[in-house]
PDB file of N, CA and C in Angstrom:
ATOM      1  N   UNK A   1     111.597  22.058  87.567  1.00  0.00           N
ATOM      2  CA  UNK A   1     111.868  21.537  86.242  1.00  0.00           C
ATOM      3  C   UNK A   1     110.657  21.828  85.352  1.00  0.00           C
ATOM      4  N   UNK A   2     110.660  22.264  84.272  1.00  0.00           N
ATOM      5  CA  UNK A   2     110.006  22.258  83.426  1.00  0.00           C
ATOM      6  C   UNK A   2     110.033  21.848  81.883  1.00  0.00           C
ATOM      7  N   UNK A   3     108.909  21.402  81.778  1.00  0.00           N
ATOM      8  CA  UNK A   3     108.571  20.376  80.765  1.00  0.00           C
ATOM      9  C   UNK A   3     107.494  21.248  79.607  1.00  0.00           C
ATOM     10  N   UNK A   4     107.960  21.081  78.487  1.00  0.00           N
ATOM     11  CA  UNK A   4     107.556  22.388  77.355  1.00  0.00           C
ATOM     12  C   UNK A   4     107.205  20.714  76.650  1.00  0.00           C
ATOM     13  N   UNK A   5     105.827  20.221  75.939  1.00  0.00           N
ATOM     14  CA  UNK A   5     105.753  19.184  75.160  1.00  0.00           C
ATOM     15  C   UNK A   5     105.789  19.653  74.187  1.00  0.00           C
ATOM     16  N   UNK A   6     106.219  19.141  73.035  1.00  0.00           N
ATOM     17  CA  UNK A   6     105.630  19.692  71.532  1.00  0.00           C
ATOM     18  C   UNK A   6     105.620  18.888  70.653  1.00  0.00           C
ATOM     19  N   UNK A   7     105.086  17.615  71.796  1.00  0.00           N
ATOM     20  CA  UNK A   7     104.963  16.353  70.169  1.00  0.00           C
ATOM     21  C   UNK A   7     103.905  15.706  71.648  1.00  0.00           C
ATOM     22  N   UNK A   8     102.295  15.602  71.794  1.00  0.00           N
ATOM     23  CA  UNK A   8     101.185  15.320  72.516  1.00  0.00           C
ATOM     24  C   UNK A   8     101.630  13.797  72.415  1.00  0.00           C
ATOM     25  N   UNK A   9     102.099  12.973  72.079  1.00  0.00           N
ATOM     26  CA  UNK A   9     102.244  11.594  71.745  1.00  0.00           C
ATOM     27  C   UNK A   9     103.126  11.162  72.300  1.00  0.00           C
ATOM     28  N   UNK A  10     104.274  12.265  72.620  1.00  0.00           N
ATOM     29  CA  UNK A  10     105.419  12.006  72.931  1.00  0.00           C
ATOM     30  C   UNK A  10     105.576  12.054  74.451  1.00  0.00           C
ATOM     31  N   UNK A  11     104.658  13.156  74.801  1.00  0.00           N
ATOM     32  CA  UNK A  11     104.746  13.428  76.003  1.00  0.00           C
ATOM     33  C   UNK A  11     103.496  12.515  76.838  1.00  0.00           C
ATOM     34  N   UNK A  12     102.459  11.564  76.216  1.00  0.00           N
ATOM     35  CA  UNK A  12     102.113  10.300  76.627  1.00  0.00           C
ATOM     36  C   UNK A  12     102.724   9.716  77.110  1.00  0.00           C
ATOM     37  N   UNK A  13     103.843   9.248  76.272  1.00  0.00           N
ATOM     38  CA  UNK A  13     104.603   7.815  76.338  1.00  0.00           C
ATOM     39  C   UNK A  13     105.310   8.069  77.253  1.00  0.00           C
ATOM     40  N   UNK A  14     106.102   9.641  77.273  1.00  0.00           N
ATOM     41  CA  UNK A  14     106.904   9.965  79.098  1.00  0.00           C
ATOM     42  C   UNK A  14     106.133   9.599  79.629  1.00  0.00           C
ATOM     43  N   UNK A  15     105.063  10.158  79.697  1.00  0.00           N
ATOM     44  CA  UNK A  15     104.568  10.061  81.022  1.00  0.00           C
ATOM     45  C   UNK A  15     104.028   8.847  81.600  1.00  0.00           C
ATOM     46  N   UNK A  16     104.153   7.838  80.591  1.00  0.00           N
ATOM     47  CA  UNK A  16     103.906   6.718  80.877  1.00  0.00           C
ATOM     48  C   UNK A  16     104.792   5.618  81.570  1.00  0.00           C
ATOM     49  N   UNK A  17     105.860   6.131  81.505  1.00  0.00           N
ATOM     50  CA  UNK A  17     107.666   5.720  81.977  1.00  0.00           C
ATOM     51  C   UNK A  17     107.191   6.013  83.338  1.00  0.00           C
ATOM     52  N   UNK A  18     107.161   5.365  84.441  1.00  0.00           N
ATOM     53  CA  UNK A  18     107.597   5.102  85.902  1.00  0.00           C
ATOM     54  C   UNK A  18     108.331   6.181  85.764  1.00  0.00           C
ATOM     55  N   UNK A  19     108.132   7.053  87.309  1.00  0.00           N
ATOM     56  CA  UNK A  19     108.553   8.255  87.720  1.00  0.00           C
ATOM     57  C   UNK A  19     110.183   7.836  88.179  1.00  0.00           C
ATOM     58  N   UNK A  20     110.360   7.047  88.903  1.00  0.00           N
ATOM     59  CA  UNK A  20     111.657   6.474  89.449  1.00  0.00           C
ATOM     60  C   UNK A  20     112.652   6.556  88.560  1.00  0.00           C
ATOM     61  N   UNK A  21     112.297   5.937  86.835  1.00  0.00           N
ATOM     62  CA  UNK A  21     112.680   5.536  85.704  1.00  0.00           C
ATOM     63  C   UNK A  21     112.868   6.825  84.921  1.00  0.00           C
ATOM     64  N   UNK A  22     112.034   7.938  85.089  1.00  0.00           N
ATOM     65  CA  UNK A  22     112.379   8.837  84.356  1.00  0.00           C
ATOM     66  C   UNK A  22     112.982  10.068  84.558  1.00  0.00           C
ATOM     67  N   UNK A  23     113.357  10.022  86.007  1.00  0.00           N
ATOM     68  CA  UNK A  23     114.741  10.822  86.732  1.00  0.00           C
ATOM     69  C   UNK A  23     115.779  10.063  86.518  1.00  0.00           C
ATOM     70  N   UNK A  24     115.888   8.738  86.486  1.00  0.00           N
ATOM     71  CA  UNK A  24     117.147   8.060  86.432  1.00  0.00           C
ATOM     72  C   UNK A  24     117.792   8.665  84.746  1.00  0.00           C
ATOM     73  N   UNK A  25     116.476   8.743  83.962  1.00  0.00           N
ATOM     74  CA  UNK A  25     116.939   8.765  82.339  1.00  0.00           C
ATOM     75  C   UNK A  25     117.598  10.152  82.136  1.00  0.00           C
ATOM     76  N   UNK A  26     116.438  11.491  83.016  1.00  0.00           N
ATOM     77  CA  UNK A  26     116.323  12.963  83.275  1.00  0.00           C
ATOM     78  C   UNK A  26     118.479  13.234  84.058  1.00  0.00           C
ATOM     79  N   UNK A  27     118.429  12.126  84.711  1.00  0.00           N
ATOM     80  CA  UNK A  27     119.995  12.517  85.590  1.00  0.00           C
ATOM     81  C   UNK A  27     121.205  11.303  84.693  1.00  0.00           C
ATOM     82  N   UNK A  28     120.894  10.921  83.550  1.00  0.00           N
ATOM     83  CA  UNK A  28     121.930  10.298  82.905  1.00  0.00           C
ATOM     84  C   UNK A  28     121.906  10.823  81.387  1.00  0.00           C
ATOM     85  N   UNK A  29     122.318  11.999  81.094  1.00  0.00           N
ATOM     86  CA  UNK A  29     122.233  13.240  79.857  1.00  0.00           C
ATOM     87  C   UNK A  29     124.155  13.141  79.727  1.00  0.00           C
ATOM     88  N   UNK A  30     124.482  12.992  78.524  1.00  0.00           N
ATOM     89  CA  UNK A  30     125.832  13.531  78.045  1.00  0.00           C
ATOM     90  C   UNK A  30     125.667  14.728  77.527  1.00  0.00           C
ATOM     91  N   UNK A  31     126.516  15.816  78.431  1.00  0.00           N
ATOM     92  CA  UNK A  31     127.285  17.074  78.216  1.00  0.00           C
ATOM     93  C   UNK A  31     128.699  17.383  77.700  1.00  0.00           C
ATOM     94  N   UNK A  32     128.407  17.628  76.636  1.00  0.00           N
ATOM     95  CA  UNK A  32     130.120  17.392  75.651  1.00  0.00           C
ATOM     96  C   UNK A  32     130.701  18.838  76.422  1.00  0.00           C
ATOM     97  N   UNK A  33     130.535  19.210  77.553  1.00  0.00           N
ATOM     98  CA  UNK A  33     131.369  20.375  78.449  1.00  0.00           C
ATOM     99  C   UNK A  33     131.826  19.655  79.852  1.00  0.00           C
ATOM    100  N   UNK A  34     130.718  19.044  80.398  1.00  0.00           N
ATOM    101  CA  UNK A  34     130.503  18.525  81.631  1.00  0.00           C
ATOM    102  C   UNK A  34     130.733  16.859  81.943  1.00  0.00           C
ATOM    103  N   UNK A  35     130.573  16.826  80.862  1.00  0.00           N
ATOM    104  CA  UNK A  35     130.049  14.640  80.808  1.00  0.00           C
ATOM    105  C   UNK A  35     128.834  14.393  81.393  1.00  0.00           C
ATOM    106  N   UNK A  36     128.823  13.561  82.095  1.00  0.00           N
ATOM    107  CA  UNK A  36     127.228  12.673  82.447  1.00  0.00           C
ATOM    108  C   UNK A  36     126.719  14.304  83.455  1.00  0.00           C
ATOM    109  N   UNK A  37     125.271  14.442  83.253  1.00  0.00           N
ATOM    110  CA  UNK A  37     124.880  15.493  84.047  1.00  0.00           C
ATOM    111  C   UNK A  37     123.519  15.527  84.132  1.00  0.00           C
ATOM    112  N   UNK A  38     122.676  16.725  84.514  1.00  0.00           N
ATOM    113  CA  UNK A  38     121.211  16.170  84.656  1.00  0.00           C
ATOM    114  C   UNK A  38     120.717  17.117  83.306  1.00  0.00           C
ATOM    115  N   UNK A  39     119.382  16.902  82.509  1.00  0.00           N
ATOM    116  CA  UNK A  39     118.868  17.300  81.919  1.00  0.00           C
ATOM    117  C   UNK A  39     117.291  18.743  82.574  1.00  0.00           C
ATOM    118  N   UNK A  40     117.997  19.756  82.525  1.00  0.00           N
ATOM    119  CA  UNK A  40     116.511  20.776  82.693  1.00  0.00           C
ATOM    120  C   UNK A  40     115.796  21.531  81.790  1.00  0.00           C
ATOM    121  N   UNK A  41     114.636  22.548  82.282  1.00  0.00           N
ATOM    122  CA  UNK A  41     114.371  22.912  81.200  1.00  0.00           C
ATOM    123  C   UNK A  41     114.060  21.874  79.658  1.00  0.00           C
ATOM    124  N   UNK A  42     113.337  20.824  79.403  1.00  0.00           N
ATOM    125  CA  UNK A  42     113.534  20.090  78.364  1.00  0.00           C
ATOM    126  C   UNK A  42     112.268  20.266  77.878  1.00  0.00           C
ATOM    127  N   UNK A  43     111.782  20.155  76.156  1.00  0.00           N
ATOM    128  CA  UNK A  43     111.240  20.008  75.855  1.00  0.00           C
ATOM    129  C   UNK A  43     111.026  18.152  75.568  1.00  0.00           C
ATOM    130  N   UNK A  44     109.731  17.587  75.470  1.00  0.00           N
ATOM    131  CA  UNK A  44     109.708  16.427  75.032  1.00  0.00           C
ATOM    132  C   UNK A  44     109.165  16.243  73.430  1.00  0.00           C
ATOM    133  N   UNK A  45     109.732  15.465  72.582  1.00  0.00           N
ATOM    134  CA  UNK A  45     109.259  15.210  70.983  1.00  0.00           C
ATOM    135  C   UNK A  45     109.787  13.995  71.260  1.00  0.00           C
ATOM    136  N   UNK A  46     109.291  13.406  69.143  1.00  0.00           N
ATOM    137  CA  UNK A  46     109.376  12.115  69.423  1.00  0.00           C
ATOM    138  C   UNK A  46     109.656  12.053  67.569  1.00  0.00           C
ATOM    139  N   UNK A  47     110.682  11.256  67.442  1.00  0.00           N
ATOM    140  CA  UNK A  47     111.027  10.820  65.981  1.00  0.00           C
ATOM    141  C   UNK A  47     111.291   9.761  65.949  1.00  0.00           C
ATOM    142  N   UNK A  48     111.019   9.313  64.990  1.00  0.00           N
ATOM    143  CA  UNK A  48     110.815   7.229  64.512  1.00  0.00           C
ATOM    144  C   UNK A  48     110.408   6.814  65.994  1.00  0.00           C
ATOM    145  N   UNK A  49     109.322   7.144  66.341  1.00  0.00           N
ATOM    146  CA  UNK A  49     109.183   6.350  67.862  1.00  0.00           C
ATOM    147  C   UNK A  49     109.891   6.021  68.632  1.00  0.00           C
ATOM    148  N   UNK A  50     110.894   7.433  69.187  1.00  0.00           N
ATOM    149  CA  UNK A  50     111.817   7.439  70.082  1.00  0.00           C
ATOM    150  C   UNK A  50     111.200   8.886  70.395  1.00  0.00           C
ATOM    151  N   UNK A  51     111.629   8.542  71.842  1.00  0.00           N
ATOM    152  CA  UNK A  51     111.075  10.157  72.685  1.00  0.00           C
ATOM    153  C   UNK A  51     112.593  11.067  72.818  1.00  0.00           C
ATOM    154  N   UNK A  52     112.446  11.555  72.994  1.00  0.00           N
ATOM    155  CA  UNK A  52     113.476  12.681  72.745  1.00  0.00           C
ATOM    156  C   UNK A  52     113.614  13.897  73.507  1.00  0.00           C
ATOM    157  N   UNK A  53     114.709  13.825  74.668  1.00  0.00           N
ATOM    158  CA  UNK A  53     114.639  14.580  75.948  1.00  0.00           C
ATOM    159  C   UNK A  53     115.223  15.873  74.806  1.00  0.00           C
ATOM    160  N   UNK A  54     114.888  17.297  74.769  1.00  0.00           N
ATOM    161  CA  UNK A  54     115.975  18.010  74.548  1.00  0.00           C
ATOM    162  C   UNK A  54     116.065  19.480  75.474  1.00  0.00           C
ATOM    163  N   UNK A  55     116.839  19.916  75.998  1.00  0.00           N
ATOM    164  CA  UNK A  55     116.997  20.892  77.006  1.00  0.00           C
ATOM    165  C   UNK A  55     118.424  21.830  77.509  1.00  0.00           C
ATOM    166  N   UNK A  56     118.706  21.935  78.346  1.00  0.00           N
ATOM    167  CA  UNK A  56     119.939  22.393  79.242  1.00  0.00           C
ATOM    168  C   UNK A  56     120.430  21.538  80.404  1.00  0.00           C
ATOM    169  N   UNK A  57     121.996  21.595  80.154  1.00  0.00           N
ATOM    170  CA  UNK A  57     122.949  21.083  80.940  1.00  0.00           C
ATOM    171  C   UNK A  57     122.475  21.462  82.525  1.00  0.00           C
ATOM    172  N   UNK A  58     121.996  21.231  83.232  1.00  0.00           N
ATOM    173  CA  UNK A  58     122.190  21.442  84.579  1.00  0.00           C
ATOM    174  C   UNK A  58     123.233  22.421  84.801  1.00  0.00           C
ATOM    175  N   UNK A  59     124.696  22.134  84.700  1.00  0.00           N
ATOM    176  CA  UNK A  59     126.000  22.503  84.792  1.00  0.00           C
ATOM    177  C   UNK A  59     125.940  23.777  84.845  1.00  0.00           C
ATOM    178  N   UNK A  60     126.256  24.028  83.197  1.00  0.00           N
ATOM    179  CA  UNK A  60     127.021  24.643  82.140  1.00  0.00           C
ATOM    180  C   UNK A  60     125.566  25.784  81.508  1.00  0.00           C
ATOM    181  N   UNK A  61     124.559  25.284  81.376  1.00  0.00           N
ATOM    182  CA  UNK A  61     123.682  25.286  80.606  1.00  0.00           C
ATOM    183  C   UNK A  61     123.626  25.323  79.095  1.00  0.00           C
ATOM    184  N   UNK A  62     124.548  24.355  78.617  1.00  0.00           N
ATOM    185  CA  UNK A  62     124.716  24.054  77.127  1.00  0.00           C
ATOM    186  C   UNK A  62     123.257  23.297  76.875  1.00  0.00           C
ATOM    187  N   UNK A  63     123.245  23.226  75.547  1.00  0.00           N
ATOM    188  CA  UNK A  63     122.295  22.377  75.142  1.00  0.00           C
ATOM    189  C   UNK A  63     122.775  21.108  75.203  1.00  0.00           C
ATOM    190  N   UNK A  64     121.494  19.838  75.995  1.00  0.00           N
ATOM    191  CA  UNK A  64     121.538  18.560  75.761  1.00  0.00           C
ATOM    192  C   UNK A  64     120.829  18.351  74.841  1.00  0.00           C
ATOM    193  N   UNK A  65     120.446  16.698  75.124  1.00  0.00           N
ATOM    194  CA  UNK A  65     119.526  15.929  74.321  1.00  0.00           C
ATOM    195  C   UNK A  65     119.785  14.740  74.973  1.00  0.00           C
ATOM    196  N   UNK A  66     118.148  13.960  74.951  1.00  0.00           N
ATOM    197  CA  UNK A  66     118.672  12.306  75.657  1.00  0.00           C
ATOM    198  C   UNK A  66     117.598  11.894  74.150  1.00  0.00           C
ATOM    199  N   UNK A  67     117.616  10.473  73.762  1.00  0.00           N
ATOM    200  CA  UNK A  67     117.172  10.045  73.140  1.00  0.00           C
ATOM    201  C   UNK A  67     116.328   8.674  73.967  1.00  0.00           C
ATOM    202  N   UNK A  68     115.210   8.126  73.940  1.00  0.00           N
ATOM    203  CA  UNK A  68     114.927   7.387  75.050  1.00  0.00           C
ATOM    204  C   UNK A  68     113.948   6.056  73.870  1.00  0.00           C
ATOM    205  N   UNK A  69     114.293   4.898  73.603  1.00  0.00           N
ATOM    206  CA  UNK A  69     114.270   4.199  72.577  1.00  0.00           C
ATOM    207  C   UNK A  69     113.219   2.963  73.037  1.00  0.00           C
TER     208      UNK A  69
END
């Protein structure tokens, strides 16, 4: 898996999320092809102080996004 940051603040606060906690978030991604699926490939950012998974479907490889609040 790889992790591309492009918000340094953002990718703090992941990494500050319990590892356990942030596969559970990483494997609960909506895929409008697939439904619930895992998130790869993601970059991490962060808007109004929400982190912001965005990447590829596991699946399909559509584009996701998780929003993490």
């Amino acid at each position: 898996m790889t992790i591309k940051p492009t918000d340094q603040l953002a990718k703090k606060r992941w990494e500050a999320i319990p590892g356990d906690v942030r596969k559970k978030l990483e494997d609960n991604v909506f895929c409008s092809s697939c439904g619930v699926t895992t998130i790869v490939n993601y970059e991490v950012d962060s808007t109004d102080f929400m982190i912001i998974l965005k990447g590829s479907c596991k699946t399909c490889n559509g584009q996701v996004a998780r929003v993490i609040d």
